[in-house]
N, C-alpha and C. Protein backbone atom coordinates (compact mmCIF):
# COMPACT_ATOMS: atom_id res chain seq x y z
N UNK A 1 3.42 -11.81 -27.74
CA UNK A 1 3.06 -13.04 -27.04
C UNK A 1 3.51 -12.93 -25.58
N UNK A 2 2.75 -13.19 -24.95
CA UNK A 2 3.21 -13.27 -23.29
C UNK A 2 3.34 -14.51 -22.76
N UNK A 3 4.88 -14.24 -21.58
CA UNK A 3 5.65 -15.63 -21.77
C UNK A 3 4.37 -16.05 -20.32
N UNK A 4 4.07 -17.43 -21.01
CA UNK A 4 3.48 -18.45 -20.24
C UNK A 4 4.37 -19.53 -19.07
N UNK A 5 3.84 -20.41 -17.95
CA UNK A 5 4.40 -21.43 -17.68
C UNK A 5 3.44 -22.72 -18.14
N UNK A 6 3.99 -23.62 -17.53
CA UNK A 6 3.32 -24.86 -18.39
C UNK A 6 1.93 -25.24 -17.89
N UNK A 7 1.28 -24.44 -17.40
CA UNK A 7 0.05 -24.72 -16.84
C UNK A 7 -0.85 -23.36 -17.76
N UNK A 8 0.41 -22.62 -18.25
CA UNK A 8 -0.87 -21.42 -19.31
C UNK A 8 -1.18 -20.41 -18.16
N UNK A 9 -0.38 -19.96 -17.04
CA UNK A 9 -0.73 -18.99 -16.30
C UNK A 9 0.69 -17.78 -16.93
N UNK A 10 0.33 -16.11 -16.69
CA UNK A 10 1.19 -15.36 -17.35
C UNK A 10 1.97 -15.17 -16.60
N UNK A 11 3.46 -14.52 -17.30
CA UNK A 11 4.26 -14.81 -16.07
C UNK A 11 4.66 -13.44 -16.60
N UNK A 12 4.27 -12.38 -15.59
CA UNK A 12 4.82 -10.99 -15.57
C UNK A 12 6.42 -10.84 -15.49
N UNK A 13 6.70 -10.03 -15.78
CA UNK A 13 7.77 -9.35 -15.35
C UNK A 13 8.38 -8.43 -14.44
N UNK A 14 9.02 -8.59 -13.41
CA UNK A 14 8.90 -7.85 -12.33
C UNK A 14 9.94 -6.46 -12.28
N UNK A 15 9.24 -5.28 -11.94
CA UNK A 15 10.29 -4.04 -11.66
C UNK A 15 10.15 -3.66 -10.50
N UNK A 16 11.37 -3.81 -9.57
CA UNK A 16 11.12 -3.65 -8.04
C UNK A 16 12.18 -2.29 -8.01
N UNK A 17 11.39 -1.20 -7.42
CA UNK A 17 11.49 -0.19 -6.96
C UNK A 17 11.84 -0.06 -5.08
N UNK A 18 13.13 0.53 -4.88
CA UNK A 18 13.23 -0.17 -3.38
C UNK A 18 12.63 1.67 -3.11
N UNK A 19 12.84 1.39 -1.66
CA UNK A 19 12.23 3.28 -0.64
C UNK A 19 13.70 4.30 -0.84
N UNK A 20 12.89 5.53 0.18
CA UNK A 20 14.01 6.31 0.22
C UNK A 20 15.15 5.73 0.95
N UNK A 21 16.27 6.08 0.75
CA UNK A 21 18.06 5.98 1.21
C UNK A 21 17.65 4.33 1.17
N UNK A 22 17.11 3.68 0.40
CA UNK A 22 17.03 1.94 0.16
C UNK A 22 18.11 1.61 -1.08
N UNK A 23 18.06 0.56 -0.86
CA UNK A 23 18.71 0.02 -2.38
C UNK A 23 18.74 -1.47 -2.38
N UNK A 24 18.77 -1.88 -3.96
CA UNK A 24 18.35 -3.30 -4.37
C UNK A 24 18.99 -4.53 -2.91
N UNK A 25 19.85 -3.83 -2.01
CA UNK A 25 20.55 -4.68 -0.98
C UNK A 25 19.51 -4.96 0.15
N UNK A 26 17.90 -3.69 -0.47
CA UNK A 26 17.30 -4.47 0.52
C UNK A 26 16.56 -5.50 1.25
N UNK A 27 15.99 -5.77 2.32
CA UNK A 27 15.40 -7.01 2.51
C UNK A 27 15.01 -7.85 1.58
N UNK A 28 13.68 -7.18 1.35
CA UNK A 28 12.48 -7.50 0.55
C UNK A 28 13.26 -7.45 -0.94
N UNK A 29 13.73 -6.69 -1.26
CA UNK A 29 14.36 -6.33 -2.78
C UNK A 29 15.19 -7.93 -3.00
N UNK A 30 15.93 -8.56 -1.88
CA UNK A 30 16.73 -9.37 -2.11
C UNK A 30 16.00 -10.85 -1.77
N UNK A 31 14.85 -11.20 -0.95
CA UNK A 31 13.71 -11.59 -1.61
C UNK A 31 13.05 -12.04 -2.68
N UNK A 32 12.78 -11.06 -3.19
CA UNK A 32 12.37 -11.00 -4.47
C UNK A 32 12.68 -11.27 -5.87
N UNK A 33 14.09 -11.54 -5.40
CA UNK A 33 15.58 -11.51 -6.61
C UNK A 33 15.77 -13.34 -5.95
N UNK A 34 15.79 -13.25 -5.18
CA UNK A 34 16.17 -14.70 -5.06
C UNK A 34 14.55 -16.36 -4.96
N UNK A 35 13.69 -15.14 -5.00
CA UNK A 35 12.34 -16.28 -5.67
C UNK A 35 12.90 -16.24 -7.03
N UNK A 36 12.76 -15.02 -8.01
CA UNK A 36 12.58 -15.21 -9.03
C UNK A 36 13.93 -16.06 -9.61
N UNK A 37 14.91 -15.90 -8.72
CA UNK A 37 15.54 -17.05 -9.38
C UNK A 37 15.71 -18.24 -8.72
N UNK A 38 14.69 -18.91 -8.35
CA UNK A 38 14.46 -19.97 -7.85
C UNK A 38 13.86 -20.71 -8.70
N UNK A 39 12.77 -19.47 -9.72
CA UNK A 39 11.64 -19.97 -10.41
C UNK A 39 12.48 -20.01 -12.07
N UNK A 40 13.36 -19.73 -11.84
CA UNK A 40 13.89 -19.80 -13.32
C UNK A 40 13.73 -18.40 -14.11
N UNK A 41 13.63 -17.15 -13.40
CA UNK A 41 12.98 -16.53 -14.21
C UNK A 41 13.94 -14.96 -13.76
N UNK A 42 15.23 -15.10 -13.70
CA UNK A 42 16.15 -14.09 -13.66
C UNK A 42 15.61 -13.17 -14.50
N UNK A 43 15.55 -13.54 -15.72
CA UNK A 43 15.86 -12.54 -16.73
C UNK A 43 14.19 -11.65 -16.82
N UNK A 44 13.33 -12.15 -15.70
CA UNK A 44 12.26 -11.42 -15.80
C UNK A 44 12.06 -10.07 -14.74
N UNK A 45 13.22 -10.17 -13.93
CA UNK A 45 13.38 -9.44 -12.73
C UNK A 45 14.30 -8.35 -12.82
N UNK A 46 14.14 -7.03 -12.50
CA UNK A 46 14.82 -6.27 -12.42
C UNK A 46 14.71 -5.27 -10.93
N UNK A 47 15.58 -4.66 -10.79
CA UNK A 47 15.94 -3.90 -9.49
C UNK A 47 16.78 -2.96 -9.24
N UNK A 48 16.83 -1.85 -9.79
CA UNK A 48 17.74 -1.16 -9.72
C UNK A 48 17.83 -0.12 -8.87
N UNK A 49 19.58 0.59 -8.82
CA UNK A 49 19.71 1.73 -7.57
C UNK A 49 18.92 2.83 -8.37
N UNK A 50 17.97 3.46 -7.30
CA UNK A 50 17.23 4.77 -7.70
C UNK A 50 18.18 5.95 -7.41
N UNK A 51 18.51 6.97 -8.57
CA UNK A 51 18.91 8.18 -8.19
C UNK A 51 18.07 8.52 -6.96
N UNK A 52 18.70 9.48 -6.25
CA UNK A 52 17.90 10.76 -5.27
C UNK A 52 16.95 11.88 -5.95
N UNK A 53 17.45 12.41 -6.85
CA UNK A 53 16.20 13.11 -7.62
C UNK A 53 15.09 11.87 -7.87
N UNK A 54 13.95 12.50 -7.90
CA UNK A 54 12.74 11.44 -8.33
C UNK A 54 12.87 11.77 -9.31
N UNK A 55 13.28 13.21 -10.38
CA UNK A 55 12.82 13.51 -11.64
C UNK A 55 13.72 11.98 -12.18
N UNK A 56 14.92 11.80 -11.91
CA UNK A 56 15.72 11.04 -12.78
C UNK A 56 15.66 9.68 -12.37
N UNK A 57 14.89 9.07 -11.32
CA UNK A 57 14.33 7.52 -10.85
C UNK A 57 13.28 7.40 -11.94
N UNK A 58 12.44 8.36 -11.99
CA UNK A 58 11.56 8.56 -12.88
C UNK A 58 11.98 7.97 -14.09
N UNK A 59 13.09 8.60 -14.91
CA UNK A 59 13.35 8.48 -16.01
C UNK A 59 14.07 7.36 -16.11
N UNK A 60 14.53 6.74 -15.27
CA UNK A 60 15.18 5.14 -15.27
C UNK A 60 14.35 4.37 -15.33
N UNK A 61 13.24 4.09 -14.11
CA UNK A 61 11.95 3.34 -14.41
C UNK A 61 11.34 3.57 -15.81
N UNK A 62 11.18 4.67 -16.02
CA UNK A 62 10.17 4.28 -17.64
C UNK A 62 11.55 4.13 -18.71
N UNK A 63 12.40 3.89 -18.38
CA UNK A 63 13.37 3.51 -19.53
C UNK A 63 13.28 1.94 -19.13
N UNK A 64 13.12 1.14 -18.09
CA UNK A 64 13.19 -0.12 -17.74
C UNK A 64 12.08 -0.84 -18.20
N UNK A 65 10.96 0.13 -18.00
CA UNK A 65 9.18 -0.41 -18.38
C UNK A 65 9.66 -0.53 -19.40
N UNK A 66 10.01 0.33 -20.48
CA UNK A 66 10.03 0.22 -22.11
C UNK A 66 11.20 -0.90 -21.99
N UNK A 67 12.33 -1.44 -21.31
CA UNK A 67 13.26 -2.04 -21.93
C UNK A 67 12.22 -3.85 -21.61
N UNK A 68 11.41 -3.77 -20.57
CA UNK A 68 10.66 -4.84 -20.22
C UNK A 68 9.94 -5.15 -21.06
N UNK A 69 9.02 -4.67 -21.71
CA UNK A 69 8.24 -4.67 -22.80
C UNK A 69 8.27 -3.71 -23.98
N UNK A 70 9.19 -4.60 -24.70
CA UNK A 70 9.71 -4.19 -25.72
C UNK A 70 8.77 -3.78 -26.89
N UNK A 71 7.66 -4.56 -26.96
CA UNK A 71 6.71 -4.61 -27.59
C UNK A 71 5.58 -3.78 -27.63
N UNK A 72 5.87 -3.12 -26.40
CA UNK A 72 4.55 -2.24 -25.77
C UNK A 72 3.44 -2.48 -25.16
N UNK A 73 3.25 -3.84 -24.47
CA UNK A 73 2.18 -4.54 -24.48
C UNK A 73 2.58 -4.21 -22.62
N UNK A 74 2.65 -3.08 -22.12
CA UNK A 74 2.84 -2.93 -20.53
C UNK A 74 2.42 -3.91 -19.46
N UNK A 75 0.89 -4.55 -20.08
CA UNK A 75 -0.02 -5.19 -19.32
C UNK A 75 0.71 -6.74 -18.84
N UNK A 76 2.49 -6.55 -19.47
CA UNK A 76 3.14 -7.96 -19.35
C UNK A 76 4.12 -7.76 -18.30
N UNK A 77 4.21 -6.40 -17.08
CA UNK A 77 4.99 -5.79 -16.14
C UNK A 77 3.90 -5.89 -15.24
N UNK A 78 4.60 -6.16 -14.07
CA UNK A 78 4.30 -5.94 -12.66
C UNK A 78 5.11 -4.94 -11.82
N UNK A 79 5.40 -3.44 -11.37
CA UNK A 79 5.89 -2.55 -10.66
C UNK A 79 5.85 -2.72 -9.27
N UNK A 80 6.84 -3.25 -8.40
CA UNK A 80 6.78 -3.29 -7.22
C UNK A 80 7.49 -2.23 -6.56
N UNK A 81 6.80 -2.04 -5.78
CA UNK A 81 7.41 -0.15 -4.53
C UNK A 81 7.25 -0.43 -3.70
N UNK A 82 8.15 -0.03 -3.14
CA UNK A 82 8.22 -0.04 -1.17
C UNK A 82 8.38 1.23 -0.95
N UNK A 83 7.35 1.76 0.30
CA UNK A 83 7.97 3.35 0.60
C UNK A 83 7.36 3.66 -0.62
N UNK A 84 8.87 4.70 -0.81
CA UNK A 84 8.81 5.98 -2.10
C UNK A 84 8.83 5.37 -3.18
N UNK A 85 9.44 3.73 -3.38
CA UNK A 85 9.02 3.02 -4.46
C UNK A 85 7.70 2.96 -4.70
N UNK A 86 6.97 2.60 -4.24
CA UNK A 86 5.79 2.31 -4.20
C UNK A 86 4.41 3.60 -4.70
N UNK A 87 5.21 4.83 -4.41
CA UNK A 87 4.76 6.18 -4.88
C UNK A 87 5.06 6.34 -6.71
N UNK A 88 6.47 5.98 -6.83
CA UNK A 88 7.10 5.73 -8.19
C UNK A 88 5.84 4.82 -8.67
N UNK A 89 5.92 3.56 -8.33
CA UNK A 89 5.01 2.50 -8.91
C UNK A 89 3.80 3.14 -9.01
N UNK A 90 3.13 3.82 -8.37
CA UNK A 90 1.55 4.15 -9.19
C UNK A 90 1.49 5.08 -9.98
N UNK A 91 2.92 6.10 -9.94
CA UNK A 91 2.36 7.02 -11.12
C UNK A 91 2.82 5.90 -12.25
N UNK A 92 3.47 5.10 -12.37
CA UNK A 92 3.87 4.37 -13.49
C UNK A 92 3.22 3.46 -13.78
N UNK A 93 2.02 3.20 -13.11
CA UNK A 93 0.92 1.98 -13.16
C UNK A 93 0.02 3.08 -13.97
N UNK A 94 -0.31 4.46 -13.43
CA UNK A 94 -1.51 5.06 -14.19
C UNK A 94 -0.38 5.39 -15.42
N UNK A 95 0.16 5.56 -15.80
CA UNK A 95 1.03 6.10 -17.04
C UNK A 95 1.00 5.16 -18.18
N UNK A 96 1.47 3.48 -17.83
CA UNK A 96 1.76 2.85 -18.82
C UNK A 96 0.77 1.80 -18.86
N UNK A 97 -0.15 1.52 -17.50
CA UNK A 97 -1.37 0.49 -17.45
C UNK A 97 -1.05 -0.61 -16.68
N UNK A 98 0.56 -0.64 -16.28
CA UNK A 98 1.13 -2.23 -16.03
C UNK A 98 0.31 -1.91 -14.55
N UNK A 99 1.01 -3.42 -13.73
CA UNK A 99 0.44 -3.45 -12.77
C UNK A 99 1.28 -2.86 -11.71
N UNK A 100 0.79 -3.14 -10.31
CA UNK A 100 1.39 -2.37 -9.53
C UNK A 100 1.72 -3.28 -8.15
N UNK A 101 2.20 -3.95 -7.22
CA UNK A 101 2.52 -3.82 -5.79
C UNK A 101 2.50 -2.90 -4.69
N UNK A 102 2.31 -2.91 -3.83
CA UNK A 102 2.41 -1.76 -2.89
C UNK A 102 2.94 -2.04 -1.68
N UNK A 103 3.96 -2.28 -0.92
CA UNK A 103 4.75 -2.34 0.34
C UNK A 103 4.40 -0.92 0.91
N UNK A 104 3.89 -0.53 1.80
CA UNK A 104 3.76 0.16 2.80
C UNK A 104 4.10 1.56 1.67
N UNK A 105 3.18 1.92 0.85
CA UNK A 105 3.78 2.62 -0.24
C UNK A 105 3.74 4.48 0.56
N UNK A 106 4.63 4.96 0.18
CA UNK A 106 4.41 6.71 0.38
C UNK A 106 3.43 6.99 -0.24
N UNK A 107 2.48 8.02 0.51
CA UNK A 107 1.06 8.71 -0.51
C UNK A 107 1.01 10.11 -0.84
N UNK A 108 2.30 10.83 0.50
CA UNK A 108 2.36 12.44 0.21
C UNK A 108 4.20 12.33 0.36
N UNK A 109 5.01 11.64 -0.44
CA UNK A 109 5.90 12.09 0.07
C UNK A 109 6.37 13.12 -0.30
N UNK A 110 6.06 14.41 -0.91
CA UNK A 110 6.44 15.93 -0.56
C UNK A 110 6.31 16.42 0.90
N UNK A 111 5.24 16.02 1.47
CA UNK A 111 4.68 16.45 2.73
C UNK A 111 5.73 15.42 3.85
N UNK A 112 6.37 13.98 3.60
CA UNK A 112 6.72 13.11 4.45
C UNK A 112 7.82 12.82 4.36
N UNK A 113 8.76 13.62 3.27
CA UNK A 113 9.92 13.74 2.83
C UNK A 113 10.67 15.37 3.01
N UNK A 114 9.33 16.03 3.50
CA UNK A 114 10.04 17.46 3.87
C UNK A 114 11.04 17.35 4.91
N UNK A 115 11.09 16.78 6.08
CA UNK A 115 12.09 16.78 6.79
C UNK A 115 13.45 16.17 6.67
N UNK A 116 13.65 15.50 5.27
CA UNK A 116 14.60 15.12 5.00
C UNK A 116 15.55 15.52 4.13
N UNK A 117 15.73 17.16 3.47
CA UNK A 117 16.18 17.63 3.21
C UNK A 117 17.15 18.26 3.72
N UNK A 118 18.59 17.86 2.79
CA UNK A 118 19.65 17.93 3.44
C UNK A 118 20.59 16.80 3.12
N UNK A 119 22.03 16.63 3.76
CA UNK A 119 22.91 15.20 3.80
C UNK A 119 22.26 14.09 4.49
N UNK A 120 22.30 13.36 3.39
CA UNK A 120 22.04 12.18 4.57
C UNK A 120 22.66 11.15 4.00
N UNK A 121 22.40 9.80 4.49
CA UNK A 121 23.32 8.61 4.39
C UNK A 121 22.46 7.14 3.77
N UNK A 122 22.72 6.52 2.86
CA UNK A 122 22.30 5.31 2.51
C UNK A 122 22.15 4.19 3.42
N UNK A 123 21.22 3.50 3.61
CA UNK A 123 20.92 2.41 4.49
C UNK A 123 22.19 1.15 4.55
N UNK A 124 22.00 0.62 3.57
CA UNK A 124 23.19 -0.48 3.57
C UNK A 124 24.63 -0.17 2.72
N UNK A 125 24.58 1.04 2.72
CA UNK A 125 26.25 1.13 2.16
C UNK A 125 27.18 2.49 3.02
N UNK A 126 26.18 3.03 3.38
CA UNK A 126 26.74 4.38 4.26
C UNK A 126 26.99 5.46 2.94
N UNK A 127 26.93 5.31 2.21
CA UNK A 127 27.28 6.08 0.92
C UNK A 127 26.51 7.45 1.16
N UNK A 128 27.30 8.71 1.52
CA UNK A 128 26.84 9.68 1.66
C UNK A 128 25.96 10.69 0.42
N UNK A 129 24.63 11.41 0.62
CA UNK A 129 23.82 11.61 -0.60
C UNK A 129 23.19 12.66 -0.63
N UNK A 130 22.95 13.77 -0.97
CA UNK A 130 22.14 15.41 -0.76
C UNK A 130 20.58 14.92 -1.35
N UNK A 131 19.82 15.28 -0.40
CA UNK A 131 18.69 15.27 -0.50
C UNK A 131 17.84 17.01 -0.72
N UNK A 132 17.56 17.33 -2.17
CA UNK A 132 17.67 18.70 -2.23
C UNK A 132 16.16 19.10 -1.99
N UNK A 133 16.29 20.50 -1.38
CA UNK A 133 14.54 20.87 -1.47
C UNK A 133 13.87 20.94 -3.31
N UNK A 134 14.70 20.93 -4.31
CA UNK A 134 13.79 21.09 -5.42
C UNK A 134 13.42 19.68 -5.74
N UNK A 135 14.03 18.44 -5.07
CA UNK A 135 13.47 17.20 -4.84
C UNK A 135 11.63 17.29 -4.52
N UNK A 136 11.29 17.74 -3.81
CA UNK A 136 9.99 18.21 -3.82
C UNK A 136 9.23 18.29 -4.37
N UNK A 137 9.60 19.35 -4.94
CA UNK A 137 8.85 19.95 -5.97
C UNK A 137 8.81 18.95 -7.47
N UNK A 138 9.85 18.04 -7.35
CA UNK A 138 9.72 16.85 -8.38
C UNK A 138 8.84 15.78 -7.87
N UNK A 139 8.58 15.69 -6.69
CA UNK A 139 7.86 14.54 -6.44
C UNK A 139 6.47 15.30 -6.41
N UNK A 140 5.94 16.05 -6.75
CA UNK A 140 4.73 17.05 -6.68
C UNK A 140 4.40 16.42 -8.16
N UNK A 141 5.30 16.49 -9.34
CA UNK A 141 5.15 16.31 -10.48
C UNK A 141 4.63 14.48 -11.15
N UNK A 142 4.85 13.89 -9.97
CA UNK A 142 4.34 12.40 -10.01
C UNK A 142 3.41 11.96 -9.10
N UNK A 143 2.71 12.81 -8.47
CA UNK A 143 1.84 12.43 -7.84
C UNK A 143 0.37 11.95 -8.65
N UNK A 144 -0.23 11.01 -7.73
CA UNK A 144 -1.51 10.57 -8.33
C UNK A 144 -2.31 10.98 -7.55
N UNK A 145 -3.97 11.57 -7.77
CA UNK A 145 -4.38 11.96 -6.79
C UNK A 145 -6.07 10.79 -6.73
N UNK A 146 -5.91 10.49 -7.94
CA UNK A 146 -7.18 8.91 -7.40
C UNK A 146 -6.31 7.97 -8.31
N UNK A 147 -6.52 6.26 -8.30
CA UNK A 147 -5.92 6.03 -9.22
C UNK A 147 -7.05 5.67 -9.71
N UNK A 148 -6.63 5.01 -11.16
CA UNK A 148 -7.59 4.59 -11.97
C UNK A 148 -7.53 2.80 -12.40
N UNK A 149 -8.25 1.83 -12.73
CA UNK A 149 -8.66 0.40 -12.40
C UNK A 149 -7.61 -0.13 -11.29
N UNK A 150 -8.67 0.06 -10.76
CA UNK A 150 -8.15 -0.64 -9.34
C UNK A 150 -7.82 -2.10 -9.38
N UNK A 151 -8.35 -2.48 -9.94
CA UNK A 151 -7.67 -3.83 -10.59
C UNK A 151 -6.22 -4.25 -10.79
N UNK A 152 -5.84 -3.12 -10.55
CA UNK A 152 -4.05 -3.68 -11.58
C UNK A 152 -3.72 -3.05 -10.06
N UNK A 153 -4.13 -2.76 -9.18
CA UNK A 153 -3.16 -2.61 -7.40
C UNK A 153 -3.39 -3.72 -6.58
N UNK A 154 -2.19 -4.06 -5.72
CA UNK A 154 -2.19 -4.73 -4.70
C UNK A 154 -1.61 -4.35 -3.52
N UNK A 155 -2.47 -3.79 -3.15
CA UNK A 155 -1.72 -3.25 -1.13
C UNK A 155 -1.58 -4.21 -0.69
N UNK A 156 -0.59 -3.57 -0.05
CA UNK A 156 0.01 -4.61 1.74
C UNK A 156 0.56 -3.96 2.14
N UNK A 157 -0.29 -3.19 3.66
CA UNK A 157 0.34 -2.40 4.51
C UNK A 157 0.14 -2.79 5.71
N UNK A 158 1.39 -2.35 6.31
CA UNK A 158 0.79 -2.91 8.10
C UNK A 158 0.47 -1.96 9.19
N UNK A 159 -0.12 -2.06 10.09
CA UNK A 159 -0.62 -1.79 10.66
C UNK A 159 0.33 -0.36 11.99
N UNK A 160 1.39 -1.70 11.59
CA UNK A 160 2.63 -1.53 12.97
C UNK A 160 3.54 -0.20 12.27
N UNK A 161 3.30 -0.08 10.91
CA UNK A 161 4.38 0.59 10.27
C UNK A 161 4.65 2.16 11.27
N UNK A 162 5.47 2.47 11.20
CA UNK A 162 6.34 3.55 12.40
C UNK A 162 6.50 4.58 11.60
N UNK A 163 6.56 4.76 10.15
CA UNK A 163 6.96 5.93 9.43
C UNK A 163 5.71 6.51 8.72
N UNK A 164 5.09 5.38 8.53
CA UNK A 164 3.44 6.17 7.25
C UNK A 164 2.53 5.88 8.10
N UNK A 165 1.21 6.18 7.85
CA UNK A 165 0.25 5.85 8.21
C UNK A 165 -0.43 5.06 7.28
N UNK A 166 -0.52 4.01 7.58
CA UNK A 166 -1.40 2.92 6.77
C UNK A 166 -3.55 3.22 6.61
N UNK A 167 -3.62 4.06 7.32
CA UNK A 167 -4.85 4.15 7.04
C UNK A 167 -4.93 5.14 5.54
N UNK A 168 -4.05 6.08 5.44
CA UNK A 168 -3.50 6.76 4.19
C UNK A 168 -3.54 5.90 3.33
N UNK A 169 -2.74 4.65 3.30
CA UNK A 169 -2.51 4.11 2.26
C UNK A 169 -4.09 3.60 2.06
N UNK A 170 -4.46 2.96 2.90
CA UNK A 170 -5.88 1.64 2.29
C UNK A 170 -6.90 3.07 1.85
N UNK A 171 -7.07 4.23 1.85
CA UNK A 171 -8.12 5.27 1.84
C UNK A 171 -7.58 5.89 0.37
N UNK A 172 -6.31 5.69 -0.23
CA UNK A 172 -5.62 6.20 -1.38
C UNK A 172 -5.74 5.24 -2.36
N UNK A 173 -6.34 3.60 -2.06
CA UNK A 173 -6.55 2.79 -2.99
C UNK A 173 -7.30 2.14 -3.14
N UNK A 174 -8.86 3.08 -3.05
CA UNK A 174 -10.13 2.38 -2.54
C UNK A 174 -10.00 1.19 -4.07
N UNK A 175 -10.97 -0.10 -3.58
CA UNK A 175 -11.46 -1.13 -4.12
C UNK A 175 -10.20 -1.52 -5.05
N UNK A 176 -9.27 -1.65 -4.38
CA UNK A 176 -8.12 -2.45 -4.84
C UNK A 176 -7.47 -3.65 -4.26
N UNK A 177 -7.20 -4.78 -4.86
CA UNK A 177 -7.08 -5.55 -3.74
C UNK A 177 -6.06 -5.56 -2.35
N UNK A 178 -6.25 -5.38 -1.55
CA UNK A 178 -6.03 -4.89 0.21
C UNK A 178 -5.06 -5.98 0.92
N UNK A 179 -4.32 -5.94 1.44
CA UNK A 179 -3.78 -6.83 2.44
C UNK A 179 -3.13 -6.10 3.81
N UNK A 180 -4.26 -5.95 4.84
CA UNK A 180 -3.62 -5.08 5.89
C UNK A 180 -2.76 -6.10 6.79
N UNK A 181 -1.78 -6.34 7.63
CA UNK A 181 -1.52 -6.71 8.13
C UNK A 181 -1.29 -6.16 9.57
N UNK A 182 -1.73 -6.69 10.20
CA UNK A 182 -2.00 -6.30 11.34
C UNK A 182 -0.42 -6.31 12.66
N UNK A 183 -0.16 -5.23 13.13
CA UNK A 183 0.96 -5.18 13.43
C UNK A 183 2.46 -4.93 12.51
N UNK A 184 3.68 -5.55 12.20
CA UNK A 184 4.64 -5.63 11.96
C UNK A 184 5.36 -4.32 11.55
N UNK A 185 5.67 -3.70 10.94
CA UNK A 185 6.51 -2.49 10.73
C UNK A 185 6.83 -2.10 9.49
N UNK A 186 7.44 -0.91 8.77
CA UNK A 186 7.22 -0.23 8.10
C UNK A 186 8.43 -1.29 7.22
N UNK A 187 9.43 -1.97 7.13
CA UNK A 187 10.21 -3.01 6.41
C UNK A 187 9.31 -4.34 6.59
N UNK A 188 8.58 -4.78 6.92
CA UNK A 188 7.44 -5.78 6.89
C UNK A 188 8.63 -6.77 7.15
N UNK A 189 9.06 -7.15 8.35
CA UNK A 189 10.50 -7.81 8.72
C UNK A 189 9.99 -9.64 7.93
N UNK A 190 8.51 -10.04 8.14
CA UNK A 190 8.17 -10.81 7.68
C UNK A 190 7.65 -11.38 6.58
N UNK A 191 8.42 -10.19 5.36
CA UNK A 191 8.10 -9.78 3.99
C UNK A 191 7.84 -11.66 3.32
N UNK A 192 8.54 -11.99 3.59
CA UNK A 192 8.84 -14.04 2.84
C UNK A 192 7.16 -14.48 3.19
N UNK A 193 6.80 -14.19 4.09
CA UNK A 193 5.28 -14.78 4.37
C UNK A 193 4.74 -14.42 3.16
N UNK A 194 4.51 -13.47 2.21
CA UNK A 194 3.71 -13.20 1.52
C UNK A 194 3.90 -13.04 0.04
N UNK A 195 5.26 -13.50 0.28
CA UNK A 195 5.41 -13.47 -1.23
C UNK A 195 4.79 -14.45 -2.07
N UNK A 196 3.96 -15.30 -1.72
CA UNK A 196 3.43 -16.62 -2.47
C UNK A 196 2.36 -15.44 -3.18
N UNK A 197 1.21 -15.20 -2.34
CA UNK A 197 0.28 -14.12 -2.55
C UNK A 197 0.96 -12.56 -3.68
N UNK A 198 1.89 -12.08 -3.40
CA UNK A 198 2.50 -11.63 -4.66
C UNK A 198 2.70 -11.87 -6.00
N UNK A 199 3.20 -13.02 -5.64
CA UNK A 199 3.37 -13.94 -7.36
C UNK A 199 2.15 -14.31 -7.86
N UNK A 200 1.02 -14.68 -7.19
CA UNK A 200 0.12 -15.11 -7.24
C UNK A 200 -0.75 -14.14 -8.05
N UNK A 201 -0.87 -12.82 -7.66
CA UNK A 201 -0.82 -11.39 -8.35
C UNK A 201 0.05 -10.73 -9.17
N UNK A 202 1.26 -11.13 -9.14
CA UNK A 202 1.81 -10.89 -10.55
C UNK A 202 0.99 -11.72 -11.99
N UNK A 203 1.47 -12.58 -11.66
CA UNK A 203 0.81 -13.83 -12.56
C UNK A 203 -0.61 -13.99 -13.06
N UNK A 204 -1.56 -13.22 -11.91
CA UNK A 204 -2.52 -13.34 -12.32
C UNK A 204 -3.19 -12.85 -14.00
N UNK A 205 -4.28 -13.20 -14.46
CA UNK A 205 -4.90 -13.18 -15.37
C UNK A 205 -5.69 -12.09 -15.51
């Protein structure tokens, strides 16, 4: 049974996937955590720190999908990615069927993550972290190269973003529903504008 609100609209379950050197402390991640508990609906939200290997983010996310829908019924998850989240989120949208979000999502990050091999440092904690070259070669292993029902994606990329190229993204998710935004930057500093339109697509039918 999929949990309803009192008007009979579905009320997904959300798995928010933050970017590279990100974590649940970020913007949008903390956002997202504080609608859903606005709406009463903590226990539908999850967010967790991603290892640095993708092989083993990997294996946390589909341990979370399965702990979300216990039942197996995927189509009751919504996957939200930012960045390299957002790369996570579609192989896990074509894998299990759920749906997907897209924040300014990565489309090659083997190719856009090569230069970041090596030490580097976490965004909001300074927490120092090895970024290895066989990292790579794991994110080679989750790549999607068309997706399939476009139906279950929702882009929103901007225009302004400084790290990806957003024409990548809207050309990687033909006839899915689109939200370019014109200008703002690769953290979408004005992420709260749009979260109505999110939920709106979680929820949907």
């Amino acid at each position: 049974m999929r949990p309803t609100d009192h008007n009979g609209m579905i009320q997904r379950s959300i798995l928010y996937l933050h970017g590279f050197r990100s974590s649940p402390q970020s913007m949008k991640a903390r956002l997202m955590a504080d609608t859903m508990r606005r709406l009463g609906r903590t226990d539908q939200f999850v967010c967790p720190q991603l290892p640095a290997s993708p092989k083993l983010a990997m294996q946390l996310a589909a341990q979370l999908v399965h702990r979300s829908c216990p039942d197996g019924d995927f189509s009751r998850l919504t996957v939200i990615g930012s960045s390299l989240g957002g790369f996570y989120a579609t192989s896990l949208a074509e894998q299990f069927g759920c749906h997907a979000v897209l924040l300014n999502p990565a489309v090659k990050p083997p190719r856009d993550l090569s230069d970041q091999v090596g030490v580097t440092t976490a965004y909001h904690s300074n927490e120092v972290f090895e970024f290895l070259e066989e990292y790579l070669d794991e994110l080679e292993q989750f790549a999607v190269s068309a997706i399939s029902r476009p139906e279950r994606y929702f882009l929103i990329a901007a225009t302004g973003d400084e790290v990806l190229d957003w024409r990548e993204m809207v050309a990687h998710y033909p006839n899915a529903k689109h939200l370019v935004i014109e200008g703002s930057n690769h953290a979408i500093d004005e992420f709260s504008r749009y979260i109505d339109q999110i939920m709106a697509f979680c929820d949907a039918d």
